[in-house]
Protein backbone atom coordinates (compact mmCIF):
# COMPACT_ATOMS: atom_id res chain seq x y z
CA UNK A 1 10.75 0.27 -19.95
CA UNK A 2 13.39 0.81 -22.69
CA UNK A 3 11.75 2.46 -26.42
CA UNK A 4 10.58 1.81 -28.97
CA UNK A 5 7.13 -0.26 -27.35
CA UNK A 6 6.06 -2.86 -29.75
CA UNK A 7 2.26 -3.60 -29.98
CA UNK A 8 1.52 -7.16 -31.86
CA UNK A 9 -2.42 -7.20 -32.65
CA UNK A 10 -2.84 -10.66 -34.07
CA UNK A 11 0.46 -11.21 -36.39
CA UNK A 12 0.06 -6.73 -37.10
CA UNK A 13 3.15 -5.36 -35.22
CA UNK A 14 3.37 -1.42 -34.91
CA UNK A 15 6.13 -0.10 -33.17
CA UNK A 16 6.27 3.13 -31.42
CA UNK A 17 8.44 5.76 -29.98
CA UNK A 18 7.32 6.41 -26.85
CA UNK A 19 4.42 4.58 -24.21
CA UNK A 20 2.48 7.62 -24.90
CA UNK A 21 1.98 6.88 -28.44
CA UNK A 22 1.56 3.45 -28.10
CA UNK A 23 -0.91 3.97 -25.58
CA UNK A 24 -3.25 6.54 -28.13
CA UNK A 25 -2.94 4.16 -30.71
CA UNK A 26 -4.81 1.37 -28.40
CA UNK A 27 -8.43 1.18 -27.89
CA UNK A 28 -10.20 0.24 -24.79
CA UNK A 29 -12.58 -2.18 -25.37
CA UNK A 30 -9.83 -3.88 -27.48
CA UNK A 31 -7.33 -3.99 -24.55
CA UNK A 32 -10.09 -5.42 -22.44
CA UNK A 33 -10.28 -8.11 -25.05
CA UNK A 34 -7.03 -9.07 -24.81
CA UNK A 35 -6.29 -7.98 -28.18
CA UNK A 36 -2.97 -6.27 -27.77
CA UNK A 37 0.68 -8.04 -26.38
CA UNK A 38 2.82 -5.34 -25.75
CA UNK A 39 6.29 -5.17 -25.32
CA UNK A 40 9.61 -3.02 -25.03
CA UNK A 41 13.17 -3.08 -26.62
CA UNK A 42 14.13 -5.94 -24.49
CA UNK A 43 11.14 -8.15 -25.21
CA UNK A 44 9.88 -7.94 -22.37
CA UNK A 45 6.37 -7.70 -21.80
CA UNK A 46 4.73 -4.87 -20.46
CA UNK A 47 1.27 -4.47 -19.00
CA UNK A 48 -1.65 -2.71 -20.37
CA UNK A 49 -4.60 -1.47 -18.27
CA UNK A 50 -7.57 0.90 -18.36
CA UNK A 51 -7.80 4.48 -16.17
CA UNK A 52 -10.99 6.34 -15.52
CA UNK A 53 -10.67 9.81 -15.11
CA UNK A 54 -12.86 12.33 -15.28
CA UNK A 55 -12.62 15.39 -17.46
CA UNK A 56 -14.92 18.67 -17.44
CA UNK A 57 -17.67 19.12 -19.74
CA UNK A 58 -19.02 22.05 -21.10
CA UNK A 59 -17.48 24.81 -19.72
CA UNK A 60 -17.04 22.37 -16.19
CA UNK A 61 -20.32 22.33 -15.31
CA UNK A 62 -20.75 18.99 -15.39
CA UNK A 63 -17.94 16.04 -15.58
CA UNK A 64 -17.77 12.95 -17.59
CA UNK A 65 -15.37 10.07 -17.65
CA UNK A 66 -13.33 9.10 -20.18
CA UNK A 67 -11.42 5.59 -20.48
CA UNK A 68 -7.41 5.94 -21.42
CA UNK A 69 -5.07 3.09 -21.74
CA UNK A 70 -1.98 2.95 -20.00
CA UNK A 71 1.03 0.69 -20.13
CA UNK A 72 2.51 -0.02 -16.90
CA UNK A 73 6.12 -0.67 -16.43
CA UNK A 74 6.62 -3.10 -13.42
């Protein structure tokens, strides 16, 4: 995956430095929409997918999960 990462939302292209900005700037619910094509310096298109992890709340007594995009270069 060669930089910048271009994100086209219907016709509203953003392009950004790195995957990790690109993937901040993308929501979720709008990725599981379909919302977002994605792509790299070449064109080519990348994919975009949602992670669950799960983070520690209040002082890590408990845990929650938290959905993140990421853009997977295959």
């Amino acid at each position: 995956m060669k930089t910048p990462i271009s994100i086209n939302e219907r016709g509203d292209i953003s392009i950004f430095a790195s995957a990790e900005e690109a993937e901040s700037y993308m929501e979720p619910i709008d990725v599981e929409r379909g919302e977002y094509v994605v792509t790299d310096a070449d064109g080519l298109h990348l994919t975009v997918d949602i992670v669950v992890k799960e983070v520690p709340l209040l002082w890590g007594l408990w845990k929650g999960r938290v959905r993140k995009v990421r853009i997977i270069d295959k």
